[in-house]
N, C-alpha and C. Protein backbone atom coordinates (compact mmCIF):
# COMPACT_ATOMS: atom_id res chain seq x y z
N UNK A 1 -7.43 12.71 10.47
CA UNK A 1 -7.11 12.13 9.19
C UNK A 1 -8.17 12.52 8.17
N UNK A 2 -7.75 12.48 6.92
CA UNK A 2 -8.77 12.81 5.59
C UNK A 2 -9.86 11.61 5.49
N UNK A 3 -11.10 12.64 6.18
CA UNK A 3 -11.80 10.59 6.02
C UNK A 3 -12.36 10.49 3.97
N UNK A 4 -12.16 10.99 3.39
CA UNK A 4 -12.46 10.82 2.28
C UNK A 4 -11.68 9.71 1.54
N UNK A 5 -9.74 9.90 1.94
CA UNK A 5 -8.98 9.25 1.63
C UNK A 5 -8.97 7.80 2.56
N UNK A 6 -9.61 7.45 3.72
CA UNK A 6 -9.60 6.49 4.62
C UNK A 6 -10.72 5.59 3.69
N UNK A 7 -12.24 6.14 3.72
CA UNK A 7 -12.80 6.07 2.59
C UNK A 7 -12.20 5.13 1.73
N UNK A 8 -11.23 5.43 0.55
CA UNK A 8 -11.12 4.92 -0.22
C UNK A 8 -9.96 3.67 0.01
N UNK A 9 -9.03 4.16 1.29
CA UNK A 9 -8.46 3.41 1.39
C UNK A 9 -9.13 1.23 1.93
N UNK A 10 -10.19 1.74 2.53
CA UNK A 10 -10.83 0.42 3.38
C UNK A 10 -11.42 -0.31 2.11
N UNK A 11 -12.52 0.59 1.19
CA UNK A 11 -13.31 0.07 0.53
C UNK A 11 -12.77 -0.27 -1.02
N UNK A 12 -11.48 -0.05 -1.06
CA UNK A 12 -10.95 -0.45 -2.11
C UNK A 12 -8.92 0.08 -1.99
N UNK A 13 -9.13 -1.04 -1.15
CA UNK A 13 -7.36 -0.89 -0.97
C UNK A 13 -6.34 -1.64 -1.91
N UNK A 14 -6.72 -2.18 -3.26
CA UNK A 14 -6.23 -2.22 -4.22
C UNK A 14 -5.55 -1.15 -5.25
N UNK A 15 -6.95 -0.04 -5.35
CA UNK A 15 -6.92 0.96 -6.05
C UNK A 15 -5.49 1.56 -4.76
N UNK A 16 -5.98 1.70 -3.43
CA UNK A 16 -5.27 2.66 -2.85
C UNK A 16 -4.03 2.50 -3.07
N UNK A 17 -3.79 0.88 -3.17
CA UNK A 17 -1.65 0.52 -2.93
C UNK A 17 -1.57 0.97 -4.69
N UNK A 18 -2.42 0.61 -5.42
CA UNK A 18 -1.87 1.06 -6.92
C UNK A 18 -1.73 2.69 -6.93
N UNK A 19 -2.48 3.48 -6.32
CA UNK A 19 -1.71 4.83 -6.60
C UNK A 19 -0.77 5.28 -5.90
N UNK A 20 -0.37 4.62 -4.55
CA UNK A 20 0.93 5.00 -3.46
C UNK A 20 1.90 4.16 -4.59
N UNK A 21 1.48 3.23 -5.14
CA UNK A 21 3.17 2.72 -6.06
C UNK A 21 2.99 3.94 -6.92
N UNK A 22 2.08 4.47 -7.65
CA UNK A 22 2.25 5.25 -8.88
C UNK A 22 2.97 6.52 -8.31
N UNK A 23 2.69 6.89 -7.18
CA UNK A 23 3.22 8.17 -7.02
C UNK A 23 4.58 8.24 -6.66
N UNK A 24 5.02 6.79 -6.00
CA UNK A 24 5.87 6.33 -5.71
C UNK A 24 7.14 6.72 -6.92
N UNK A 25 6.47 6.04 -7.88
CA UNK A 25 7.18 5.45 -8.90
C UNK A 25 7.31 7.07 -10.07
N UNK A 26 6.92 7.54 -9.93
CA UNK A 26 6.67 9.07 -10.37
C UNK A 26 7.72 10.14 -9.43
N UNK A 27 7.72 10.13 -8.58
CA UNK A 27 8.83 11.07 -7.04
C UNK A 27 9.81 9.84 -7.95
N UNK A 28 9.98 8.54 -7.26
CA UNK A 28 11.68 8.75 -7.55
C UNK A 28 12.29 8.80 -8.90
N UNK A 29 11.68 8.72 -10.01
CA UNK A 29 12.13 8.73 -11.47
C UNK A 29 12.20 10.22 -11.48
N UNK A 30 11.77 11.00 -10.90
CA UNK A 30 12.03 12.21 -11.07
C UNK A 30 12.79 12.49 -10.45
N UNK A 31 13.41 12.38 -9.26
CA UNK A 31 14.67 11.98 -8.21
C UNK A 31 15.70 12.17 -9.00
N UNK A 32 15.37 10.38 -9.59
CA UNK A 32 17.12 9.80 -10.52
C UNK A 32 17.33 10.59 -11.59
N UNK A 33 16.62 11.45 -12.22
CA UNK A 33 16.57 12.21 -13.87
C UNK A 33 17.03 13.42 -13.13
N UNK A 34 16.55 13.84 -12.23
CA UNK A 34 17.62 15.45 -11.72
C UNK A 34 18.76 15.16 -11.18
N UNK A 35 19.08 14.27 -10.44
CA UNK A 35 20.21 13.99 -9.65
C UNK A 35 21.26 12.93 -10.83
N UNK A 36 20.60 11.86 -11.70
CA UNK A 36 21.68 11.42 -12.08
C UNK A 36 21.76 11.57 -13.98
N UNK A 37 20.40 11.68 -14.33
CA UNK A 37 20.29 12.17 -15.58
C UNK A 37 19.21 10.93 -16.38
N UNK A 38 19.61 10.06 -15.42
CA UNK A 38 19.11 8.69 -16.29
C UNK A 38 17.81 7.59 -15.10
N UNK A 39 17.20 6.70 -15.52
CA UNK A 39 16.19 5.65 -14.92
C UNK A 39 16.91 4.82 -14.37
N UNK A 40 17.34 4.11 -13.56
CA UNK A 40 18.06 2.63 -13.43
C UNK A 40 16.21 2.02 -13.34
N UNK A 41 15.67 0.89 -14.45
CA UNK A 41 14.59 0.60 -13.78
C UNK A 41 14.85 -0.72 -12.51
N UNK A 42 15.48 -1.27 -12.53
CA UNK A 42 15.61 -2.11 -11.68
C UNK A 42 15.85 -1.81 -9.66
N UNK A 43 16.61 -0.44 -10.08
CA UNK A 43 16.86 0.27 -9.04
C UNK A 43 15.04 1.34 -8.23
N UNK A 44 14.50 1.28 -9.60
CA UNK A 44 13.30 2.28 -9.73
C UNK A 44 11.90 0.93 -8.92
N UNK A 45 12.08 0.11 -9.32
CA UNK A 45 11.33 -0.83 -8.83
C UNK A 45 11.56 -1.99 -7.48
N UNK A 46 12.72 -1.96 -7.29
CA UNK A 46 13.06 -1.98 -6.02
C UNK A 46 12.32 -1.17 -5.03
N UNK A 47 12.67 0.36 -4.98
CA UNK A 47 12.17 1.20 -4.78
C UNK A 47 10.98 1.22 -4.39
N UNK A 48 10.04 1.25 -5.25
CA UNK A 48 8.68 1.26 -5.34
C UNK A 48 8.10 0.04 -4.55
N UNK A 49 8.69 -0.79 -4.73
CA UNK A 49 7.98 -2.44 -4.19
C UNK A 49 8.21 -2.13 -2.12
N UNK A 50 9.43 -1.57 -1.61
CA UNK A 50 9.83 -1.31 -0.38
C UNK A 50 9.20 -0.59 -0.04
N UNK A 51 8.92 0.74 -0.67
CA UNK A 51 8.34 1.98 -0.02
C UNK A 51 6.94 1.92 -0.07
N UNK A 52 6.26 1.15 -1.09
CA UNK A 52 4.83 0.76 -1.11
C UNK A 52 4.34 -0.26 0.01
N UNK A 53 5.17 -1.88 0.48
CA UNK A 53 4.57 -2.17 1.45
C UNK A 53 4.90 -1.54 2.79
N UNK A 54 5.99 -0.83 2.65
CA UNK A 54 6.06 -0.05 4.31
C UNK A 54 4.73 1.36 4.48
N UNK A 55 4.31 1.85 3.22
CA UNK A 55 3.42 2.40 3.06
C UNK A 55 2.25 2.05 3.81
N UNK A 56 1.23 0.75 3.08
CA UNK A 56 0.27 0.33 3.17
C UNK A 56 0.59 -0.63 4.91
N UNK A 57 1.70 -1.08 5.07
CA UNK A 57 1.47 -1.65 6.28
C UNK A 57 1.45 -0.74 7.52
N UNK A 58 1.99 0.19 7.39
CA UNK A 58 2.01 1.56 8.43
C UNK A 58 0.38 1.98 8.48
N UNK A 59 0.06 2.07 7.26
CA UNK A 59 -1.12 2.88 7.19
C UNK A 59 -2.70 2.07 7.75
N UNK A 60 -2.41 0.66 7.55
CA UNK A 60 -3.58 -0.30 7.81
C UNK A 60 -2.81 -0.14 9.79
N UNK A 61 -1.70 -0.38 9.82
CA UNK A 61 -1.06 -1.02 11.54
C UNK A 61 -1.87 0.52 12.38
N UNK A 62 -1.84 1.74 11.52
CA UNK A 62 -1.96 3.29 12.42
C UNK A 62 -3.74 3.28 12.24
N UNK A 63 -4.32 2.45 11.37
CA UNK A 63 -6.04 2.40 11.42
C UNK A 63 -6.39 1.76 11.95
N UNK A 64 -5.99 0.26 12.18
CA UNK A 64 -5.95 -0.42 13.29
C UNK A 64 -6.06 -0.23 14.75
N UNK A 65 -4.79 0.76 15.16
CA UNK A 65 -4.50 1.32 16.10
C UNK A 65 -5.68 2.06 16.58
N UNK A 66 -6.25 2.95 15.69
CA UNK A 66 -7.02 4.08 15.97
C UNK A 66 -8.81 3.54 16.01
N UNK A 67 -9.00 2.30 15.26
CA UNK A 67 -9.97 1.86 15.34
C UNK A 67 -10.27 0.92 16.62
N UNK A 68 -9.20 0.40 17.29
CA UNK A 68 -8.97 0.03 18.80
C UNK A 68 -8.73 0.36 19.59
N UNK A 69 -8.32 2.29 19.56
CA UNK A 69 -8.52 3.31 20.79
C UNK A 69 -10.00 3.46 20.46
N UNK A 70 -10.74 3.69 19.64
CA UNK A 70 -11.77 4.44 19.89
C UNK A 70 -12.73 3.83 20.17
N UNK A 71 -12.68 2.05 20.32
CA UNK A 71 -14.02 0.93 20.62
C UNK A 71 -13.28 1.18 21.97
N UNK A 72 -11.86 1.13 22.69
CA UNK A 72 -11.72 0.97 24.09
C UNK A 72 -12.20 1.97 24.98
N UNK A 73 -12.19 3.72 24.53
CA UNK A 73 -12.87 5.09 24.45
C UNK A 73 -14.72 4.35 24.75
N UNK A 74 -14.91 3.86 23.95
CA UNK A 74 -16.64 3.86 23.75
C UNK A 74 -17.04 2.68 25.07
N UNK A 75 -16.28 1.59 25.05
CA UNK A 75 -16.28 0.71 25.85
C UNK A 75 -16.51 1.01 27.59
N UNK A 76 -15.83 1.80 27.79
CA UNK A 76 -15.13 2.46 28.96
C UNK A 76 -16.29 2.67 29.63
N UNK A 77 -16.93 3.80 28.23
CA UNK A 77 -18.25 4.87 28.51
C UNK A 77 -17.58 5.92 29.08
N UNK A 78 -16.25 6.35 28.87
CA UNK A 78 -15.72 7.68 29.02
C UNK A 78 -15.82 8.27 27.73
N UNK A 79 -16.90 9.39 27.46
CA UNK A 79 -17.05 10.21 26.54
C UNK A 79 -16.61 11.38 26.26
N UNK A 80 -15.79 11.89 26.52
CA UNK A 80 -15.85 12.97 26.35
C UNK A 80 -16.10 14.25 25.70
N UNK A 81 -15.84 14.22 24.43
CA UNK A 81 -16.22 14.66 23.38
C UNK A 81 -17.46 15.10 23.83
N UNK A 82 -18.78 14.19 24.38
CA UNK A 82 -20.09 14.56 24.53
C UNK A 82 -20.61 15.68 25.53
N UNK A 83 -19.27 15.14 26.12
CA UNK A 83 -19.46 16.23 27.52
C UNK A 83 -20.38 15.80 28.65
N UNK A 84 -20.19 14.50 28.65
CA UNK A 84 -21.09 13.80 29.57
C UNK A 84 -20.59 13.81 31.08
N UNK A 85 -19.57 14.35 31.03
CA UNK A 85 -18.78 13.84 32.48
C UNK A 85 -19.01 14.86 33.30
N UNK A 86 -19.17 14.26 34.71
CA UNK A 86 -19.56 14.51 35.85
C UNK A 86 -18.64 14.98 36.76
N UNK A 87 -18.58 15.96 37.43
CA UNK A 87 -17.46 16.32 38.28
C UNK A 87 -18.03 16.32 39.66
């Protein structure tokens, strides 16, 4: 993963959900204007509100995940990476 973007996501996950809505909200208005010509905003913010918390909850549930393989990894004292292991 981009740790620059993880980075920003932990230490300020306000900023982070405000630019996944913005970009959000930017892709599908550009969507509805090629495909139908026009904004529905109500349809546009729907949108944005669904795809933003399935966003941020995927993304905290998959750091989660990965921050509790890698204490169970360290825990173990199976290293591998280090190349500590013994045959």
């Amino acid at each position: 993963m981009n740790m620059e973007s993880d980075d920003i996501a932990v230490e300020r996950p306000v900023l982070a959900t405000v630019v996944v809505a913005a970009v959000a909200t930017v892709a599908y208005v550009g969507v509805q204007l090629v495909s139908d010509g026009g904004v529905a905003p109500a349809e546009t913010a729907s949108f944005v509100l669904i795809f933003t918390l399935v966003y941020v909850a995927g993304a905290r549930y998959l750091r989660e995940r990965t921050a509790d393989a890698d204490g169970a990894d360290d825990a173990s004292g199976d290293n591998a990476a280090s190349g500590d292991a013994t045959e």
